[in-house]
C-alpha atoms as a PDB file:
ATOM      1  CA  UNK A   1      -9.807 -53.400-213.703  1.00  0.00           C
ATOM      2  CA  UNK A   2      -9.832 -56.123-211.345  1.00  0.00           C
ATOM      3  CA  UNK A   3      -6.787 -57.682-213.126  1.00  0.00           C
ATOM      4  CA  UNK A   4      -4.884 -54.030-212.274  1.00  0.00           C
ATOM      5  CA  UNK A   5      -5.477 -54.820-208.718  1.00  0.00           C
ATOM      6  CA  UNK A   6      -3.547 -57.980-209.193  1.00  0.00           C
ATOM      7  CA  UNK A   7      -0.291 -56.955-210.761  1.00  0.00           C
ATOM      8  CA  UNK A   8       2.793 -55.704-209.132  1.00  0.00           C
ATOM      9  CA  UNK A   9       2.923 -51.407-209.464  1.00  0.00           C
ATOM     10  CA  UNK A  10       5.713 -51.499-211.587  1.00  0.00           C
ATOM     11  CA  UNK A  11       3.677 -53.507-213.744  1.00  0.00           C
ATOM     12  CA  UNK A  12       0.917 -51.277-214.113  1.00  0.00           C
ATOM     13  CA  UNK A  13       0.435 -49.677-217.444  1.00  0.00           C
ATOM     14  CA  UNK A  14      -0.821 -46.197-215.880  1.00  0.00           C
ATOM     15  CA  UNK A  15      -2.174 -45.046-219.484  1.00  0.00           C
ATOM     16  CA  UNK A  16      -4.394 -47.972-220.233  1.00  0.00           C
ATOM     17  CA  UNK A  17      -5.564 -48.292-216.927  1.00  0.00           C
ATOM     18  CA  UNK A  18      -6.322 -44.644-216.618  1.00  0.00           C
ATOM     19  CA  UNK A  19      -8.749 -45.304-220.118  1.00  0.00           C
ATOM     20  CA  UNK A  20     -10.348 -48.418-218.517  1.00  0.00           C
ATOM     21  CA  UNK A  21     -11.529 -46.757-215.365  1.00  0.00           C
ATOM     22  CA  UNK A  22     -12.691 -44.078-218.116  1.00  0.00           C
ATOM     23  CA  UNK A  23     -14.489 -46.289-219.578  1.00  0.00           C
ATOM     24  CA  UNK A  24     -16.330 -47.534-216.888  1.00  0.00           C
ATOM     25  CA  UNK A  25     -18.470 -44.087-216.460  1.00  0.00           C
ATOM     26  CA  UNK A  26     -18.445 -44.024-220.673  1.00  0.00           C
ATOM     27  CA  UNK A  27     -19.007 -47.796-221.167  1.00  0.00           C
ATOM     28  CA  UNK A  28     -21.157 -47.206-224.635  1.00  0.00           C
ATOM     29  CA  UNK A  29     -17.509 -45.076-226.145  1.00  0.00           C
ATOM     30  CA  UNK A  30     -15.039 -47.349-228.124  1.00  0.00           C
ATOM     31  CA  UNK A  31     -11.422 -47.149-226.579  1.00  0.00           C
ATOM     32  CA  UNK A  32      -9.973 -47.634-230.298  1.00  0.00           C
ATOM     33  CA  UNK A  33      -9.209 -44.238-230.922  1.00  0.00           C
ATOM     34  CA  UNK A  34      -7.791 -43.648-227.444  1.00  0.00           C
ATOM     35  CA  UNK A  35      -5.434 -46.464-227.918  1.00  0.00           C
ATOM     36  CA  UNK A  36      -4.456 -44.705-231.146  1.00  0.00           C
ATOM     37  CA  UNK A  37      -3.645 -41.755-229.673  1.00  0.00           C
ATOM     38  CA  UNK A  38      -1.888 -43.253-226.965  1.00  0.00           C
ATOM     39  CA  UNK A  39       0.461 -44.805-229.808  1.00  0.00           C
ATOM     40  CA  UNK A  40       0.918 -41.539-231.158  1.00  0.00           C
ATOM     41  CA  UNK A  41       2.675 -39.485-228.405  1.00  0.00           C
ATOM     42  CA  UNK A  42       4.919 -42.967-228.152  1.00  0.00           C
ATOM     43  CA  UNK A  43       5.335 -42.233-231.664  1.00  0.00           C
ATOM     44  CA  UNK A  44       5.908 -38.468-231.657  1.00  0.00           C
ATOM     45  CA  UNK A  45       8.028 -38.274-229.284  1.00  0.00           C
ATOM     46  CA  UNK A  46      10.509 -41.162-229.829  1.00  0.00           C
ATOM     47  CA  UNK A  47      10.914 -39.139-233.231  1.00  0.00           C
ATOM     48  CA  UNK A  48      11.792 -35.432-231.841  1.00  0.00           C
ATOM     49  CA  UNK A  49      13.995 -37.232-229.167  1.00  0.00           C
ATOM     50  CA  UNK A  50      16.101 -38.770-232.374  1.00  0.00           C
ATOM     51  CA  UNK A  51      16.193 -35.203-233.702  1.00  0.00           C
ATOM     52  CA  UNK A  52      16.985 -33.004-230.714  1.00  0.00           C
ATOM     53  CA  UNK A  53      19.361 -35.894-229.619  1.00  0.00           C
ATOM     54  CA  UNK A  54      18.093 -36.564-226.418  1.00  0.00           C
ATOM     55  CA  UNK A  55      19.920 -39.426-225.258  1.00  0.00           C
ATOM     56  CA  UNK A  56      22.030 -37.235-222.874  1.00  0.00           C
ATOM     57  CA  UNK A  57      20.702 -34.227-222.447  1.00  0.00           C
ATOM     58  CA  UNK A  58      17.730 -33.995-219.693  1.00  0.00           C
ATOM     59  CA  UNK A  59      16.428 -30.383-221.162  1.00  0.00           C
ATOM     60  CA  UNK A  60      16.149 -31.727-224.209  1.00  0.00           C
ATOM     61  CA  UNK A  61      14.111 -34.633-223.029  1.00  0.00           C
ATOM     62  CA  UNK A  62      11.653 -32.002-221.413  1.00  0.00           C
ATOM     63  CA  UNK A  63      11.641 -29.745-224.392  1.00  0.00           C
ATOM     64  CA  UNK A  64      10.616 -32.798-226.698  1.00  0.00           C
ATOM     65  CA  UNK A  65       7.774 -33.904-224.142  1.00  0.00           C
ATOM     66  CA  UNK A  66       6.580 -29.937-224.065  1.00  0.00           C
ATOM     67  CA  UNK A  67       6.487 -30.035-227.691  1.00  0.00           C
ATOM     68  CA  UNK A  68       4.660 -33.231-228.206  1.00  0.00           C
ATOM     69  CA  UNK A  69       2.094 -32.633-225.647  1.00  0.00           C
ATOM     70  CA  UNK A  70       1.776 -29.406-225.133  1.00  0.00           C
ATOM     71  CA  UNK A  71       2.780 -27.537-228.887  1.00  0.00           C
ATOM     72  CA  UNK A  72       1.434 -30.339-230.921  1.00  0.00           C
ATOM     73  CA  UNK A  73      -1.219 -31.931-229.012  1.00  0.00           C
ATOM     74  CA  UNK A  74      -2.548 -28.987-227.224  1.00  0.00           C
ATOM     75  CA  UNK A  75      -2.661 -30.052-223.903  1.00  0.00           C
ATOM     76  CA  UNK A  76      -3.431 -27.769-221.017  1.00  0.00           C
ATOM     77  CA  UNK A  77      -4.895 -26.745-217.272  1.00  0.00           C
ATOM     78  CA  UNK A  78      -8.232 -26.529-217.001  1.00  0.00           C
ATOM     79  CA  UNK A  79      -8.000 -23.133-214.979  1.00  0.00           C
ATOM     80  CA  UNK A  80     -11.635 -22.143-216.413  1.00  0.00           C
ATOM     81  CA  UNK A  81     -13.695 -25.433-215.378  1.00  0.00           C
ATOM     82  CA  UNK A  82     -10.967 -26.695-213.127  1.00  0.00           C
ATOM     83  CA  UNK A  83     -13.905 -29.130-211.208  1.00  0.00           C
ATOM     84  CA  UNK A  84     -15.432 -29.823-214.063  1.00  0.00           C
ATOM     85  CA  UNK A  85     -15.397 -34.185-213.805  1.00  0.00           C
ATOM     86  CA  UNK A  86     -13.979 -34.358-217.009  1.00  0.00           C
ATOM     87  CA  UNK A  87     -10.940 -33.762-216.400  1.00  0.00           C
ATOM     88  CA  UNK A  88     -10.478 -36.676-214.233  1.00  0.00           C
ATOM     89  CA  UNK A  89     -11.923 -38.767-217.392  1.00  0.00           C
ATOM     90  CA  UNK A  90      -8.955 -39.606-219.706  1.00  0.00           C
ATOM     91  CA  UNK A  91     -10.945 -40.381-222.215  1.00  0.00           C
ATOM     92  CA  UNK A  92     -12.732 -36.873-222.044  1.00  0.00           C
ATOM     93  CA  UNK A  93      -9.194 -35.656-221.232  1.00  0.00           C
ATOM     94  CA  UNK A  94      -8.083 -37.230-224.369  1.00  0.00           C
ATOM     95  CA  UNK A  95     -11.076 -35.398-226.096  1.00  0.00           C
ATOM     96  CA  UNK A  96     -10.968 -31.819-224.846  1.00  0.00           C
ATOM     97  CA  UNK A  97      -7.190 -32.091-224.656  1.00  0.00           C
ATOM     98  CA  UNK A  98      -7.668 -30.624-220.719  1.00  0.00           C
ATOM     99  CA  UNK A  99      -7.454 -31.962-217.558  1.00  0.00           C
ATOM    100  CA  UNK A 100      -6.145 -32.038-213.900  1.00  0.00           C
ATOM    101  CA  UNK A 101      -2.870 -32.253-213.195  1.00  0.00           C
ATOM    102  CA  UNK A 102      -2.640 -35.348-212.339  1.00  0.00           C
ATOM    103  CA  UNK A 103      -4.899 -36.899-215.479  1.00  0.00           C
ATOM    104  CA  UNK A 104      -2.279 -34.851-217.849  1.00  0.00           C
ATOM    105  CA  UNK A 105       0.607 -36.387-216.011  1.00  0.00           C
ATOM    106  CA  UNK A 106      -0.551 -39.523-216.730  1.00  0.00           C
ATOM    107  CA  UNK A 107       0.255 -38.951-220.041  1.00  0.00           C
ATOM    108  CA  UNK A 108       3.778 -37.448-219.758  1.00  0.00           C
ATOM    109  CA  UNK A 109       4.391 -40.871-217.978  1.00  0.00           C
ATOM    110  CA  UNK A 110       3.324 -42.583-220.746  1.00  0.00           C
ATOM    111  CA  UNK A 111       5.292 -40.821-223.724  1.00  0.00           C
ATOM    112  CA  UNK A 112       8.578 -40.523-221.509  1.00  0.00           C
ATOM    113  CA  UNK A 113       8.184 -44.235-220.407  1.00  0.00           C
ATOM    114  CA  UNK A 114       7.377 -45.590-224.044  1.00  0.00           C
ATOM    115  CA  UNK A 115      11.013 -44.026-224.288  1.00  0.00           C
ATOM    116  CA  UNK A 116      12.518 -45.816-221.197  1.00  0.00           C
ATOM    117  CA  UNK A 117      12.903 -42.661-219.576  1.00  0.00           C
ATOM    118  CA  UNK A 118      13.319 -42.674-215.770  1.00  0.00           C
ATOM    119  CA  UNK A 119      10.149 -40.466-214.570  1.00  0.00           C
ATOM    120  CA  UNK A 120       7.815 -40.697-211.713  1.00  0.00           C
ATOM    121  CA  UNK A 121       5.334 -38.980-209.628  1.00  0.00           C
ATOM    122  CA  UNK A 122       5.583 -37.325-206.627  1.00  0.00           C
ATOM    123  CA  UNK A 123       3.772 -37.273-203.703  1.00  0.00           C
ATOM    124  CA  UNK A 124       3.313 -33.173-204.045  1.00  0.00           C
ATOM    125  CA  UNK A 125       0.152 -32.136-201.943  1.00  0.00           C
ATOM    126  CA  UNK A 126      -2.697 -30.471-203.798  1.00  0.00           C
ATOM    127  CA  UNK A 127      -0.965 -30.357-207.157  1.00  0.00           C
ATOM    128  CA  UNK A 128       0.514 -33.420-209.378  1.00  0.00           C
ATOM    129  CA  UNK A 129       4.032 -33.068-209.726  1.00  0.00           C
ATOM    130  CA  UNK A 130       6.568 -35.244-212.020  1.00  0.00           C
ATOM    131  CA  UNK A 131      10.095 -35.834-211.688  1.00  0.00           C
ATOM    132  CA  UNK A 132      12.246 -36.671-214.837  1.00  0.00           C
ATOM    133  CA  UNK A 133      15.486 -38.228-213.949  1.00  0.00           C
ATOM    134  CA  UNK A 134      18.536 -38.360-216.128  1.00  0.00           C
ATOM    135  CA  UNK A 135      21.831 -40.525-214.164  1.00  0.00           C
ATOM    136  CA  UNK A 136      22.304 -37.884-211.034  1.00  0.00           C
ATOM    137  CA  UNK A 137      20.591 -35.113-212.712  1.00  0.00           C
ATOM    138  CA  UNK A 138      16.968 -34.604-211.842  1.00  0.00           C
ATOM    139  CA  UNK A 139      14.161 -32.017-212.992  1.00  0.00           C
ATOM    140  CA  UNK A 140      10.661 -31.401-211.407  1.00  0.00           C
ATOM    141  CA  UNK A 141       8.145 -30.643-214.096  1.00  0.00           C
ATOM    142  CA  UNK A 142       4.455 -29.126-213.309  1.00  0.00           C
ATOM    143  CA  UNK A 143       2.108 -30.980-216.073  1.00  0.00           C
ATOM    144  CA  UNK A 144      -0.474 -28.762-215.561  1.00  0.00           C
ATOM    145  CA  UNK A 145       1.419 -25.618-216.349  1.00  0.00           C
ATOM    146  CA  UNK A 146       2.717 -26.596-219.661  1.00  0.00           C
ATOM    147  CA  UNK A 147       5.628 -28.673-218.606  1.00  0.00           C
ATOM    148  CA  UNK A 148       7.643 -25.719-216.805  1.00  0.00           C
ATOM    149  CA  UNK A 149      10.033 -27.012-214.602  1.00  0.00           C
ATOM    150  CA  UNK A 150      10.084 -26.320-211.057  1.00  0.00           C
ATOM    151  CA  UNK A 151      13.160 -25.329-208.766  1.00  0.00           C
ATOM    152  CA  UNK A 152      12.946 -25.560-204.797  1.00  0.00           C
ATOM    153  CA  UNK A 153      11.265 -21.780-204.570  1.00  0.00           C
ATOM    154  CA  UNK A 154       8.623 -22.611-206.993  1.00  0.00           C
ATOM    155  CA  UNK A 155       7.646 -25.579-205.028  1.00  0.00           C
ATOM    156  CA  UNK A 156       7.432 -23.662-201.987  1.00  0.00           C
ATOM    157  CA  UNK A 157       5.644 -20.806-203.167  1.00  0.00           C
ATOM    158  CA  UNK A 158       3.297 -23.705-204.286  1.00  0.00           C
ATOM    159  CA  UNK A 159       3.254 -25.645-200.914  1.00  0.00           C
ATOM    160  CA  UNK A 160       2.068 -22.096-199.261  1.00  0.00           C
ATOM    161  CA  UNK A 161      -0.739 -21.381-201.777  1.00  0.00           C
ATOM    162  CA  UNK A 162      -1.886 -25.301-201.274  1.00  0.00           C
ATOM    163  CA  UNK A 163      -2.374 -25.537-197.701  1.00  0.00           C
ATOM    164  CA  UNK A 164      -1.346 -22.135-196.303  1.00  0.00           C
ATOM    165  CA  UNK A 165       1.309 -19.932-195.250  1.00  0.00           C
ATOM    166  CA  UNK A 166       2.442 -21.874-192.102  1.00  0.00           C
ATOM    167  CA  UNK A 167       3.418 -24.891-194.198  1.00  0.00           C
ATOM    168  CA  UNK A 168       6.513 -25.490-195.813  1.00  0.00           C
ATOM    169  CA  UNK A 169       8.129 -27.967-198.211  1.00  0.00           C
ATOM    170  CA  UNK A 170       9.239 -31.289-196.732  1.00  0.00           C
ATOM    171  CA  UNK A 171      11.180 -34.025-198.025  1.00  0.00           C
ATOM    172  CA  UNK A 172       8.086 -36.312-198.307  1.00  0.00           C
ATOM    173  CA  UNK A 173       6.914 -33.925-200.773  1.00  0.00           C
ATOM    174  CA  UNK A 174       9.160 -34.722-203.712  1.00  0.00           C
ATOM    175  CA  UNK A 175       9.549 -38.283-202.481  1.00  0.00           C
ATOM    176  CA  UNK A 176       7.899 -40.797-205.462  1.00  0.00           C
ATOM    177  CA  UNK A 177       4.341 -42.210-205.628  1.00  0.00           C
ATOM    178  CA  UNK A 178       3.822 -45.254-207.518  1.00  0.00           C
ATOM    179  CA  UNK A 179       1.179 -45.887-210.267  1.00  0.00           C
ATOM    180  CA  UNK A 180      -1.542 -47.875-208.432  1.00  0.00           C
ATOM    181  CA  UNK A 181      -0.895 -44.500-206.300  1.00  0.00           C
ATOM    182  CA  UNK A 182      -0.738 -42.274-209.229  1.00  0.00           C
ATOM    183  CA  UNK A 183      -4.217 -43.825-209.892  1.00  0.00           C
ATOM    184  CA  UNK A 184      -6.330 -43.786-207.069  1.00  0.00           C
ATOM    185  CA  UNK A 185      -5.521 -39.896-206.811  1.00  0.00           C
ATOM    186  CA  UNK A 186      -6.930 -39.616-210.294  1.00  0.00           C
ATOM    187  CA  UNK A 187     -10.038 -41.291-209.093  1.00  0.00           C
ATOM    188  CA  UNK A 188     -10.275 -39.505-205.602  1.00  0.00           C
ATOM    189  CA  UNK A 189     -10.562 -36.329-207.859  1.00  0.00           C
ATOM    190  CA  UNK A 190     -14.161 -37.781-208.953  1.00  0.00           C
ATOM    191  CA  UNK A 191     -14.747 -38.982-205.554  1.00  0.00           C
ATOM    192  CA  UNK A 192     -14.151 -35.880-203.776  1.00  0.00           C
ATOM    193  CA  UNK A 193     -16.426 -33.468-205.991  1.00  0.00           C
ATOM    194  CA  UNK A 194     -19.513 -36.234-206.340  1.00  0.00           C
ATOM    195  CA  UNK A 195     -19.211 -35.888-202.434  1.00  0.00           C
ATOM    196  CA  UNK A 196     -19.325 -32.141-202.673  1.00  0.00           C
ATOM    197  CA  UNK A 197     -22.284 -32.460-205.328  1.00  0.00           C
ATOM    198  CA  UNK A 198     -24.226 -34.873-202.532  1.00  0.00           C
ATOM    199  CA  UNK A 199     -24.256 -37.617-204.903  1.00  0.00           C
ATOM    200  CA  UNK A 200     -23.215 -40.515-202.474  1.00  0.00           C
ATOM    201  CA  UNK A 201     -24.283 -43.191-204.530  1.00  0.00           C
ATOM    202  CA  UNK A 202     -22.004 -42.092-207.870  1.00  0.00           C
ATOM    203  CA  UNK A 203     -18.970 -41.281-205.046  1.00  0.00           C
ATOM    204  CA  UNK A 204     -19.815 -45.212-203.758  1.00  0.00           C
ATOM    205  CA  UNK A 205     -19.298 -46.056-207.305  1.00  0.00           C
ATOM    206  CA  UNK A 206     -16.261 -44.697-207.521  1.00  0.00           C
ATOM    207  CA  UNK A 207     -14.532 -46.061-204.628  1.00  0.00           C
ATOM    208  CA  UNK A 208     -15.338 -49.604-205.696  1.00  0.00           C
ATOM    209  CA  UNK A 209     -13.495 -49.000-208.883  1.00  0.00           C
ATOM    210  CA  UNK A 210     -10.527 -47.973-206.760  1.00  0.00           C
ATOM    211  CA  UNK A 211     -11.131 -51.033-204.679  1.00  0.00           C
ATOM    212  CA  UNK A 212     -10.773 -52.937-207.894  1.00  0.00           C
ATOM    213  CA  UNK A 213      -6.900 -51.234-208.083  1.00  0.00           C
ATOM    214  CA  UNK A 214      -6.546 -51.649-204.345  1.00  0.00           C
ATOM    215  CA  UNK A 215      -8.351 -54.170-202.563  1.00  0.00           C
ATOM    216  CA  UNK A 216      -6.003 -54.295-199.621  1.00  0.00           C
ATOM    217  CA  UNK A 217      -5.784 -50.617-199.060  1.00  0.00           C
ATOM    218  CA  UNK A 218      -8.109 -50.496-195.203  1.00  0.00           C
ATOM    219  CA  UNK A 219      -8.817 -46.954-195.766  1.00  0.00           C
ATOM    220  CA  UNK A 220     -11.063 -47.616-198.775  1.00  0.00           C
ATOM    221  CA  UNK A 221     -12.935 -49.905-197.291  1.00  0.00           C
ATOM    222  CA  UNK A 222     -13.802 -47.863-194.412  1.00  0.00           C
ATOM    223  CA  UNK A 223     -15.370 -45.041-196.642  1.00  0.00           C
ATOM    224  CA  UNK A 224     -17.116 -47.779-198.755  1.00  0.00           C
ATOM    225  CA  UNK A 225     -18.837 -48.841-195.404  1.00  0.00           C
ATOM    226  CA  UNK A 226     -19.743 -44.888-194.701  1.00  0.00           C
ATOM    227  CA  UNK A 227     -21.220 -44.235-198.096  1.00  0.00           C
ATOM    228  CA  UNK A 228     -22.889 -47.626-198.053  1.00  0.00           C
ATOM    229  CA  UNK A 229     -24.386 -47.059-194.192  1.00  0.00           C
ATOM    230  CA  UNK A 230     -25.262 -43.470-195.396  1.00  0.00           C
ATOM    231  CA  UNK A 231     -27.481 -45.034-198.291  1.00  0.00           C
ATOM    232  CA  UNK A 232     -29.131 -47.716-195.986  1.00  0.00           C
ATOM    233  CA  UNK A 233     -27.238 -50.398-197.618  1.00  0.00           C
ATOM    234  CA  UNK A 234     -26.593 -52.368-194.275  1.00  0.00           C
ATOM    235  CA  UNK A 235     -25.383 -55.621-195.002  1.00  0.00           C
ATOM    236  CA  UNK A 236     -23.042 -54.006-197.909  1.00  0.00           C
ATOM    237  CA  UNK A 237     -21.883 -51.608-194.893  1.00  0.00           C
ATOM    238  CA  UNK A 238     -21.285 -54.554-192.510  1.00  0.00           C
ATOM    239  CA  UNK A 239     -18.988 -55.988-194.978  1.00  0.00           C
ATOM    240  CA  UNK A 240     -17.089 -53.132-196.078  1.00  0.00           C
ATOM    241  CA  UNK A 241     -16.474 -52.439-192.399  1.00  0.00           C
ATOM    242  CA  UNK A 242     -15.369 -55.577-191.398  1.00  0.00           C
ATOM    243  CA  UNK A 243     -12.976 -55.824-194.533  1.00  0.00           C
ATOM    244  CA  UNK A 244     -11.552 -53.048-193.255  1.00  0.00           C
ATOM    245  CA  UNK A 245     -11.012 -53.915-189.648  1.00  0.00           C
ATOM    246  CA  UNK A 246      -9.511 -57.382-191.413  1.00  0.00           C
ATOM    247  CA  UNK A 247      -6.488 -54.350-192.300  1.00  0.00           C
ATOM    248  CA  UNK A 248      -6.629 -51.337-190.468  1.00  0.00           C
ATOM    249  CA  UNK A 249      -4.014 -52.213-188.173  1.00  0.00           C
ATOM    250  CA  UNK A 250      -3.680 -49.608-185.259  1.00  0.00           C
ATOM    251  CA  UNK A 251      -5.482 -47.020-187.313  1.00  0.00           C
ATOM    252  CA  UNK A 252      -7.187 -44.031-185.039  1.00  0.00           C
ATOM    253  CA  UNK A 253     -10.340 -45.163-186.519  1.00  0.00           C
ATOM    254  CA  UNK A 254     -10.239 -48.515-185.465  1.00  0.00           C
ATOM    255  CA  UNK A 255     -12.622 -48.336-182.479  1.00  0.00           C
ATOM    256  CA  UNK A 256     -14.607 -45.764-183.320  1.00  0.00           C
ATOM    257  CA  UNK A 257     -15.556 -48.469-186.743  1.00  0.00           C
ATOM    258  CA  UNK A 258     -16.208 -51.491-184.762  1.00  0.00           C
ATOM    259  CA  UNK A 259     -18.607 -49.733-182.597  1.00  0.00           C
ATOM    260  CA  UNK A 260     -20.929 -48.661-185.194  1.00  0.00           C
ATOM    261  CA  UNK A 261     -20.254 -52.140-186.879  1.00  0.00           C
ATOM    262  CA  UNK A 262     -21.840 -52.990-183.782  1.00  0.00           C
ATOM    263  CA  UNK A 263     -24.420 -51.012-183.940  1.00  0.00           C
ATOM    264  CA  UNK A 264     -25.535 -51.851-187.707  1.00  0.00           C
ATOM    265  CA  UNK A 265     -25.114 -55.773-186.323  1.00  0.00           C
ATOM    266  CA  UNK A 266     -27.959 -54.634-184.133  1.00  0.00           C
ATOM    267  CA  UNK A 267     -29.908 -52.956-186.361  1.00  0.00           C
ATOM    268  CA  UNK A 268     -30.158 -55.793-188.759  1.00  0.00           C
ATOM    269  CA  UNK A 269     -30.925 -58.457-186.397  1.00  0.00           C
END
């Protein structure tokens, strides 16, 4: 993983990174058969997109991901178990053929990628959105909902459900996220229900593996120090705090961190 926080985003294979974090909570499970799969939406869907002649024809470049993924594969929502962890776990996503949103864009990105198709994520709050782009025509597709595309309404209707009925779409909200992005909101899924659960020490866990796709990213630091300071691990706090004053910047936080810093300086002398 640590070589993932080294390459540039666009270099960033979002599927097989996706397995290895996997397979850092499943380390005894072979990645073989995940990897074959993988090759088989590629597969798949470069051979509907010959048949349904998809080279210039955006709907029929959704229809042939829909079919792949959704008819042939059976992908879905997980609306029944939708906290369940697995289905943050690509490799259990893989397996159950369920997940989040964001875990089953993951692989619409792959298959429409292995194609050279121009397709991204967005920075939709609450709920992973994609955006498939063909020259100046453009489509919003809801992974999660079995590939239905989404007009301006939709997402609004969305937006108000998400964080209430005061809110209302903005640009930022259909503006792209890149994969090292795309990634670290897979793993915040895991980090945010351990939390819930009270299991700091798995939710420490899992910020160091998005440290290992982000080392320079201040605010992971900072909650790496809280979790650590929480679990009385003070020199492991000390450092995770100072790392992140090292990149904060003018962050509100900023004072507030070196004072307890401080404080766990004193403590430990």
């Amino acid at each position: 993983m640590r070589r993932v926080g080294g390459q540039a985003d666009e270099e960033i294979d979002i599927a097989e990174a996706a397995l290895l974090l996997a397979a850092l909570e499943r380390p005894q499970v072979g990645l073989e058969r995940y990897y074959h799969h993988l090759s088989l939406l590629q597969r798949d869907t470069a051979e509907l997109a010959a048949r349904a002649g998809a080279e210039d024809d955006l709907g029929a470049r959704i229809a042939v991901l829909n079919q792949v993924l959704v008819e042939r594969y059976s992908y879905q929502g997980d609306r029944r178990n939708y906290d369940d962890l697995h289905n943050a776990n690509m490799m259990r996503v893989i397996d159950r053929r369920r997940g989040l949103p964001v875990a089953l864009g993951i692989l619409y990105l792959h298959a429409a990628r292995a194609q050279d198709w121009p397709i991204c994520g967005l920075n939709f709050p609450g709920h992973f959105m994609l955006r498939l782009d063909l020259g100046s025509r453009r489509a919003i597709i809801d992974p999660f909902n079995g590939g239905q595309v989404r007009d301006a309404a939709a997402l609004r209707g969305l937006v108000k459900s998400m964080t209430g009925e005061e809110a209302e779409l903005r640009p930022e909200h259909t503006s792209r996220v890149g994969n090292r992005d795309i990634l670290l909101r897979l793993q915040n899924n895991i980090k945010l229900r351990l939390i819930q659960q009270e299991r700091s020490g798995e939710a420490l866990e899992v910020i160091e593996t998005m440290l290992m796709i982000a080392p320079e990213r201040a605010g992971l630091w900072k909650e790496a120090g809280v979790l650590h300071s929480h679990l009385d691990n003070m020199r492991a706090a000390i450092m995770a705090f100072e790392h992140y004053l090292e990149l904060a910047g003018p962050d509100p936080d900023r004072q507030s961190i070196a004072e307890l810093l401080q404080r766990l300086r004193t403590q430990l002398n």
